[in-house]
Protein backbone atom coordinates (compact mmCIF):
# COMPACT_ATOMS: atom_id res chain seq x y z
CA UNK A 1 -12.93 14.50 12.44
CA UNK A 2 -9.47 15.25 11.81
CA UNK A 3 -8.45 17.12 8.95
CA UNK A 4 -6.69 15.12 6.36
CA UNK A 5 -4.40 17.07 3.72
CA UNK A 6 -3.77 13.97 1.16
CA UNK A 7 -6.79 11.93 0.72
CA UNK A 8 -5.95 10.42 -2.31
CA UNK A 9 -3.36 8.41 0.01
CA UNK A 10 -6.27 6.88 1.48
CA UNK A 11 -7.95 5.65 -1.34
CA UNK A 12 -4.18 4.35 -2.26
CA UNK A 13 -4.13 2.04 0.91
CA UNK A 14 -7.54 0.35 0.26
CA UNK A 15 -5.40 -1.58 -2.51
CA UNK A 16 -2.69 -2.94 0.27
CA UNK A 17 -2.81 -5.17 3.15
CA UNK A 18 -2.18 -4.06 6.94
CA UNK A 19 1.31 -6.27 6.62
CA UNK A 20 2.93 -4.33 3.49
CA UNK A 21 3.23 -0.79 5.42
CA UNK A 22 6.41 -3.04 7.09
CA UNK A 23 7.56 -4.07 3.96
CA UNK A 24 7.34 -0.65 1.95
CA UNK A 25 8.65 1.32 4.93
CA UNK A 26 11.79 -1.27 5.15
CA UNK A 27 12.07 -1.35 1.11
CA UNK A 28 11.67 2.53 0.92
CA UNK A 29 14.53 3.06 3.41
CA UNK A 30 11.77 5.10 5.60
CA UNK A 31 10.33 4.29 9.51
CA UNK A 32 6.90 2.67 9.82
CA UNK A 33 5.74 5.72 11.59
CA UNK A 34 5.85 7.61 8.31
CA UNK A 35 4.58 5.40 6.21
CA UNK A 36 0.85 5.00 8.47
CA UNK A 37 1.04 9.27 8.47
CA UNK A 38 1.30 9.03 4.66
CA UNK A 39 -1.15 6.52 4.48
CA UNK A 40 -3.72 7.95 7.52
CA UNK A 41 -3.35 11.11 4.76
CA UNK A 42 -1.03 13.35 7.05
CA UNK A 43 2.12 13.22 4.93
CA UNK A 44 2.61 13.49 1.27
CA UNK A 45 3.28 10.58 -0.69
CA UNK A 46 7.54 10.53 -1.78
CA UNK A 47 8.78 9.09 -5.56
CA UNK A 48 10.58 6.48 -3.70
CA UNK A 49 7.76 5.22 -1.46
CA UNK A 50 5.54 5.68 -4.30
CA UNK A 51 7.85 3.57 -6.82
CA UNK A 52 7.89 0.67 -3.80
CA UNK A 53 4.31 1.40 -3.57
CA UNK A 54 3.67 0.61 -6.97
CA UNK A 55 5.86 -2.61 -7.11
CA UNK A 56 4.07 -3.84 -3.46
CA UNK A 57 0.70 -3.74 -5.43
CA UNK A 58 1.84 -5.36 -8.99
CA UNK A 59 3.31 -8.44 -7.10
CA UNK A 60 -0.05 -8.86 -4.86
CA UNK A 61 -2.07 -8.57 -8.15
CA UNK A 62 0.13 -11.04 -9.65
CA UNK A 63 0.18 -13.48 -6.70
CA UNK A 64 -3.73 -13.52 -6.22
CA UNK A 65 -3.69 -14.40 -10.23
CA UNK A 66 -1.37 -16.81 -9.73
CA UNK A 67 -3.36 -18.45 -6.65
CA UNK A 68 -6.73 -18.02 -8.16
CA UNK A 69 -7.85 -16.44 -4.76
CA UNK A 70 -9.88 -14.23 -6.30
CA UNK A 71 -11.64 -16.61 -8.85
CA UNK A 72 -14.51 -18.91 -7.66
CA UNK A 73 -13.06 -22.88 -7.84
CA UNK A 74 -14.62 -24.47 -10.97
CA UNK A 75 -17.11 -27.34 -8.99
């Protein structure tokens, strides 16, 4: 197994889907590329991706609330 320096980065991505690495690397001004290595746990974690990271998670919260996906349909 590899050795990972940052594992607390990959607890972080169990709370964001496989589509929002585009959008925080493209919001964060950084390449995809970095954003999987900070992710996989081979690159530390930046403010400015963590302040995107942050804001990626409160909107999908807030959508799934919004949607009810989460919540069983009222039969």
């Amino acid at each position: 197994m590899e050795n990972v320096k940052y594992p607390e980065n990959i607890e972080l991505k169990k709370k964001i889907k496989p589509c929002d690495i585009a959008l925080i690397a493209r919001a964060s001004g950084k390449s995809e590329d970095l954003i999987r290595k900070v992710f996989q746990g081979n690159r530390k974690m930046k403010p400015a991706v963590r302040r995107v990271y942050d804001t990626v998670v409160k909107f999908n919260v807030a959508l799934e609330n919004a949607l009810m996906l989460d919540k069983k349909p009222n039969v």
